[in-house]
Protein backbone atom coordinates (compact mmCIF):
# COMPACT_ATOMS: atom_id res chain seq x y z
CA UNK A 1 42.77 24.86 -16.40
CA UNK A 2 40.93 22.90 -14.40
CA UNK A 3 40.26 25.01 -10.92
CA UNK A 4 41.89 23.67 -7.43
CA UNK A 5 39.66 23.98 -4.21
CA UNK A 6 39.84 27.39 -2.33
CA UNK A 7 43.54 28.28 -2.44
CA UNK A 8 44.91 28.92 1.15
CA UNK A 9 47.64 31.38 1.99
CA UNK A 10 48.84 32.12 5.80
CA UNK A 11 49.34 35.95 6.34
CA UNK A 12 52.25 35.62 9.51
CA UNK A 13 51.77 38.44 12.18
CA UNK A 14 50.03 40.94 10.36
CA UNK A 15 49.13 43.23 13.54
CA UNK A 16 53.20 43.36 13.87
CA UNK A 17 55.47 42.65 10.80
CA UNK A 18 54.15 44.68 8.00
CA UNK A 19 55.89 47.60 6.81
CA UNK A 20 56.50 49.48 3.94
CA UNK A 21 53.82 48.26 1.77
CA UNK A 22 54.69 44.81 2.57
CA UNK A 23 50.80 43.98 3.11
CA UNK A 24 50.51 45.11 -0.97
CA UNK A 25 51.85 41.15 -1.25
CA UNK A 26 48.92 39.55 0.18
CA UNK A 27 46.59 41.72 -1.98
CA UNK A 28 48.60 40.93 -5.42
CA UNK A 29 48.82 37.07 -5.20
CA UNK A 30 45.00 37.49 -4.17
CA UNK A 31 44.26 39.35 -7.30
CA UNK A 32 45.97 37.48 -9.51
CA UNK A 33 44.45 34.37 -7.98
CA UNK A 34 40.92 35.65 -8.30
CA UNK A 35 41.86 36.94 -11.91
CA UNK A 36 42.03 33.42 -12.93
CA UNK A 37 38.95 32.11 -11.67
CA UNK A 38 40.56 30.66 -7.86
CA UNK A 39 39.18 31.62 -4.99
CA UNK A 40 41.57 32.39 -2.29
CA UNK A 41 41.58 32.52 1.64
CA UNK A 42 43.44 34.76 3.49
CA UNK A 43 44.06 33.59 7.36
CA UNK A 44 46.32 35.90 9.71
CA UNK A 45 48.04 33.90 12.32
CA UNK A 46 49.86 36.02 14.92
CA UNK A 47 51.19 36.23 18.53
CA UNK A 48 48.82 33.08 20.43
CA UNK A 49 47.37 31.36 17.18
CA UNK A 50 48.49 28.37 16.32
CA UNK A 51 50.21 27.12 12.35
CA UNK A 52 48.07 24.49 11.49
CA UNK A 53 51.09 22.96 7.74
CA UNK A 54 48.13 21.47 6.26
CA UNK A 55 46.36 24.38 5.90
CA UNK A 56 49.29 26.63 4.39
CA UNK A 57 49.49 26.46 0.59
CA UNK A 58 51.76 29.64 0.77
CA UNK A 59 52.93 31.63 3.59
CA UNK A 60 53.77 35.54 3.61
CA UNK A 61 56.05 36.98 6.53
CA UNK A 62 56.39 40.92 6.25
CA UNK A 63 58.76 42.85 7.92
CA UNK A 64 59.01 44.78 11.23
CA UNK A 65 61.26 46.75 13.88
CA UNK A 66 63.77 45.30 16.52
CA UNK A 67 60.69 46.03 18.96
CA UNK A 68 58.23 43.36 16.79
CA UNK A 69 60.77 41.00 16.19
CA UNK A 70 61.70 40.79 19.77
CA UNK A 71 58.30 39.90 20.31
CA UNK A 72 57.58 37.87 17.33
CA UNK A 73 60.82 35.82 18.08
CA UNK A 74 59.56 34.41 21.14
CA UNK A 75 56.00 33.20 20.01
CA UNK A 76 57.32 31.95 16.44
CA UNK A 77 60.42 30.29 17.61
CA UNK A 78 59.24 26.54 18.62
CA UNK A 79 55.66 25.79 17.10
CA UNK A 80 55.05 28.18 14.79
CA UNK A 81 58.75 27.56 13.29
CA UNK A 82 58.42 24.20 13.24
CA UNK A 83 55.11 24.00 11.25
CA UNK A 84 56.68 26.99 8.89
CA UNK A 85 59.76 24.58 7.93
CA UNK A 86 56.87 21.47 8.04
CA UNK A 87 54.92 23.32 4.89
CA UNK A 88 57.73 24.22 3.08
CA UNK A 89 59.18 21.11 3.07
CA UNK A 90 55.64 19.36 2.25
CA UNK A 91 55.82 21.54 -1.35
CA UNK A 92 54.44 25.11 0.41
CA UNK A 93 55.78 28.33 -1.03
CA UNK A 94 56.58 31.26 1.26
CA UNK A 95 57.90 35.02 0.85
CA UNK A 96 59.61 36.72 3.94
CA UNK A 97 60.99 40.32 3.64
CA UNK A 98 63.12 41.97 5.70
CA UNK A 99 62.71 41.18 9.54
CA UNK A 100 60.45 37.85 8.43
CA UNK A 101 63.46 36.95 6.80
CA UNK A 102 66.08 37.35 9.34
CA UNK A 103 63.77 35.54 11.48
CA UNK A 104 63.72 32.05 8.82
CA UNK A 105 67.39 32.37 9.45
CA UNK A 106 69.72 30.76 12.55
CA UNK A 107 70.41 33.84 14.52
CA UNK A 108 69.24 37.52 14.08
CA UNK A 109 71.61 40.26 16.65
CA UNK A 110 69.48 43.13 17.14
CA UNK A 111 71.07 46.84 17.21
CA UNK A 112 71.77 46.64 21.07
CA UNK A 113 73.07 43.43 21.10
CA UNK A 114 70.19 40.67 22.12
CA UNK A 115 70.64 37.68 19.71
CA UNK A 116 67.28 36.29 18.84
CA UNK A 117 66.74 32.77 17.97
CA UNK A 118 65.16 32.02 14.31
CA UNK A 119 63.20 29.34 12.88
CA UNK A 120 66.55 27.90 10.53
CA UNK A 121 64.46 27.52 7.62
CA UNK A 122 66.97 29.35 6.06
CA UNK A 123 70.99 28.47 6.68
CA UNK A 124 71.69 32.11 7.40
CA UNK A 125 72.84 34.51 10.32
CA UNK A 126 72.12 38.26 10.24
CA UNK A 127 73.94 41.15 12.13
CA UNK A 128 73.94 44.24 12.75
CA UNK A 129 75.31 46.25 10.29
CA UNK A 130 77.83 49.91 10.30
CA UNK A 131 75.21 52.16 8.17
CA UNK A 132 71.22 51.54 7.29
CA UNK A 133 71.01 50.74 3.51
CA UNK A 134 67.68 52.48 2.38
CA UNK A 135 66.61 53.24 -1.34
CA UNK A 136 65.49 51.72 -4.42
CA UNK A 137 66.95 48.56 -5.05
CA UNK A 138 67.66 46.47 -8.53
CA UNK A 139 68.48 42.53 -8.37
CA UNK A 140 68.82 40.41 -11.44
CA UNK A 141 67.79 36.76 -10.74
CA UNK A 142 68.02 33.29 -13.19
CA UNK A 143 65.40 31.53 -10.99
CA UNK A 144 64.05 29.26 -13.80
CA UNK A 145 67.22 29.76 -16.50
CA UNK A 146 65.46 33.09 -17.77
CA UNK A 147 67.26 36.56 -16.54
CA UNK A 148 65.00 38.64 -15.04
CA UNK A 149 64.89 41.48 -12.82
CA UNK A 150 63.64 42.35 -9.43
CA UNK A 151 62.68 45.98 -8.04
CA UNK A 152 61.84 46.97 -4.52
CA UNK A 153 62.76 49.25 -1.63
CA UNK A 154 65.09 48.27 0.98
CA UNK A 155 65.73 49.96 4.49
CA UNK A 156 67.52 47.51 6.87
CA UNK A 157 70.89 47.94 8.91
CA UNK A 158 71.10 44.22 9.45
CA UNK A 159 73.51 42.24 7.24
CA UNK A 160 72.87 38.70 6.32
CA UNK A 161 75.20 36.54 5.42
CA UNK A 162 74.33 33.45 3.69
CA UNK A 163 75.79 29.61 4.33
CA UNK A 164 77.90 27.43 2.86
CA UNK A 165 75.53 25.99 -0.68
CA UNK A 166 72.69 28.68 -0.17
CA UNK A 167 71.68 30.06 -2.93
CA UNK A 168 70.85 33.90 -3.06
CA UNK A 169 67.62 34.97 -4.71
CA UNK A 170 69.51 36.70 -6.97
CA UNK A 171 72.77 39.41 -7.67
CA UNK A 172 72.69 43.32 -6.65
CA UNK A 173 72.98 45.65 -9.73
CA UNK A 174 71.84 48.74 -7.35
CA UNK A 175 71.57 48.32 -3.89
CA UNK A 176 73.15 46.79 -0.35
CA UNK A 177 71.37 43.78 -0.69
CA UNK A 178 71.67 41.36 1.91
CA UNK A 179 75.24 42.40 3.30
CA UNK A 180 76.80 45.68 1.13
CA UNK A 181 79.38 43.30 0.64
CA UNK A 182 79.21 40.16 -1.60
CA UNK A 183 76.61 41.25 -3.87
CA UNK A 184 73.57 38.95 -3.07
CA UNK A 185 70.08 39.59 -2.29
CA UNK A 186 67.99 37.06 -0.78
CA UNK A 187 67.58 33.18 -0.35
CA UNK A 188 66.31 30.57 -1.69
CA UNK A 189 65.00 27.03 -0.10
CA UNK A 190 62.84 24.88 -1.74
CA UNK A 191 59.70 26.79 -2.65
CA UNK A 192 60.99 29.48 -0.11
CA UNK A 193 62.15 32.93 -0.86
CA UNK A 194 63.20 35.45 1.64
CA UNK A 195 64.90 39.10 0.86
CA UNK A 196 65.28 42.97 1.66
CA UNK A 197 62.94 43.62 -0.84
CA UNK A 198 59.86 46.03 0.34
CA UNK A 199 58.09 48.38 -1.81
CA UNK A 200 55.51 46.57 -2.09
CA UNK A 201 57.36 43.77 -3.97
CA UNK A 202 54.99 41.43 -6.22
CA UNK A 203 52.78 44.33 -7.54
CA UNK A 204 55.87 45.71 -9.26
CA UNK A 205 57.24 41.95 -9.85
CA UNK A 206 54.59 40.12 -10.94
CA UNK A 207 56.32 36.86 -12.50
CA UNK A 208 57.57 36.42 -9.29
CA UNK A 209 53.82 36.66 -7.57
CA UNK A 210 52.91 33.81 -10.52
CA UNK A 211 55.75 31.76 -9.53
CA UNK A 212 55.06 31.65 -5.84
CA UNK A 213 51.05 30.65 -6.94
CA UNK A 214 52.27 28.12 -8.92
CA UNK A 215 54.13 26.48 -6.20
CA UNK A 216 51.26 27.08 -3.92
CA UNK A 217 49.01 25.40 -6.42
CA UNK A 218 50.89 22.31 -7.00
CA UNK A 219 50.91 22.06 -3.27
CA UNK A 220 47.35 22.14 -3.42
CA UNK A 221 46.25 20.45 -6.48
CA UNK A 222 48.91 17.98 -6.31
CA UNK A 223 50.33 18.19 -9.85
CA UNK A 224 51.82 21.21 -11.67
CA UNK A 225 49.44 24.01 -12.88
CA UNK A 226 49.89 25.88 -15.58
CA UNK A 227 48.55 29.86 -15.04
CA UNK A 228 46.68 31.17 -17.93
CA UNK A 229 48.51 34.67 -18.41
CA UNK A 230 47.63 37.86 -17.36
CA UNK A 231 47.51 41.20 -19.53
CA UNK A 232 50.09 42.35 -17.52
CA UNK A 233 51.28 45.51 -19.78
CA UNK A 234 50.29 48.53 -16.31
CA UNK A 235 52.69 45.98 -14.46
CA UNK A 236 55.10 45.44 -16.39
CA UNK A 237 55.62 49.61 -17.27
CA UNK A 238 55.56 49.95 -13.74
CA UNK A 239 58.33 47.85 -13.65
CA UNK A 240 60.45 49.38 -16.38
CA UNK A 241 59.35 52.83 -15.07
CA UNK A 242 61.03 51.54 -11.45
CA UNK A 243 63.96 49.79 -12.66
CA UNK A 244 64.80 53.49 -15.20
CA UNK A 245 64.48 55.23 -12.04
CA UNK A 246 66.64 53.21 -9.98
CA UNK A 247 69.54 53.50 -12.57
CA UNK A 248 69.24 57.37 -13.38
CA UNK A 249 69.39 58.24 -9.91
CA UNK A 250 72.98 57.44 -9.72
CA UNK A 251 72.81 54.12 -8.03
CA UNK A 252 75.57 52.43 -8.30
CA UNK A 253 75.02 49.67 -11.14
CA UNK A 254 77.80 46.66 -11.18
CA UNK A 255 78.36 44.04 -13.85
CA UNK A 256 80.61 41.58 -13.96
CA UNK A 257 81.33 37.96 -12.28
CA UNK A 258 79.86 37.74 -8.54
């Protein structure tokens, strides 16, 4: 493979949305980068910086409380949004979890009520749910035609609810998901991809970190890349290990059409 320049992700609000392990995403696609022989910079762009789309080759957005989001809503709403959506649709790739995801929606309704704007990257709304969905959580996705599955950690009361043609990242086999209610987890745009999933997700996922530096590096480089692989054998137990966990503890595991 022929190395790109420097490979540039965008770390969104790191002082503010990054819980639950969710800064464990930034480190993995770094890794993996590096393993290959690209170099990678990491910028953090928060409350005050400006989103420069030229310099984004992938984008991370963690998660955070009502408390950060109300914050974060007001500074990323406008610009910041706007230059978000501008990457993506240029060929950037971008992973929101939890609150970063609700906020790449339309609308996000807080817990007492306030309805905060979001960026629309995404065609979804998200609401205040009944109950708080927290635990393990196992989603089986056919991103590229292959079945596959995803593990994380979810702990969110706010139910999502996708529009009419989005497609969900993938289907809950244990877990709330994005709603409790229609099975899905997630959403897809372009080289976008935005879930519940915390944990820290890509460690335990690593196709899915590959996938999202692929896109990246096609952004970059201008033509498709293929990654030399990885002896990924610790990740790939740690997966299994997860994903046997999740289903002995009594999760309830459905099958069937969606």
């Amino acid at each position: 493979m022929t190395l790109p320049p420097r490979l540039r992700i965008v770390h969104l609000y790191p002082d503010l949305m990054s819980v639950y392990g969710d800064r464990g995403n930034i480190l993995a696609l770094v890794r993996r980068a590096q393993w290959r022989g690209i170099e990678v910079d990491v910028t953090g762009v928060t409350v005050g910086d400006r989103l420069d789309p030229d310099e984004a080759d992938l984008i991370f957005f963690g998660g955070g409380q009502d408390r950060e989001q109300a914050v974060v809503s007001k500074d990323f709403v406008g610009e910041k949004g706007e230059a978000t959506i501008e990457a993506v649709e240029d060929g950037a790739a971008l992973l929101a979890i939890c609150g970063g995801y609700q906020l790449l929606g339309r609308t996000y309704t807080t817990f007492d009520g306030q309805e905060l704007p979001g960026a629309g990257l995404f065609d979804i709304r998200s609401v205040p749910g009944p109950r708080r969905h927290i635990g393990n959580a196992l989603v089986e996705t056919d991103l590229d035609g292959e079945s596959r599955t995803l593990v994380g950690f979810e702990n969110h009361s706010g139910c999502t609810y996708l529009g009419d043609g989005v497609r969900p990242l993938g289907k809950v086999l244990v877990g709330a998901g994005n709603n409790g209610e229609d099975r899905t987890e997630g959403a897809v745009y372009r080289g976008a991809y935005g879930c519940y999933l915390h944990g820290s997700l890509l460690p335990k996922n690593p196709w899915l970190a590959d996938r999202l530096l692929a896109i990246a590096l096609r952004r970059r480089t201008g033509a498709s890349v293929a990654l030399p692989a990885l002896d990924d054998r610790l990740e790939d137990d740690a997966h299994r290990a997860v994903e046997q966990r999740v289903r002995a503890a009594g999760g309830r595991v459905q099958s069937g059409a969606w």
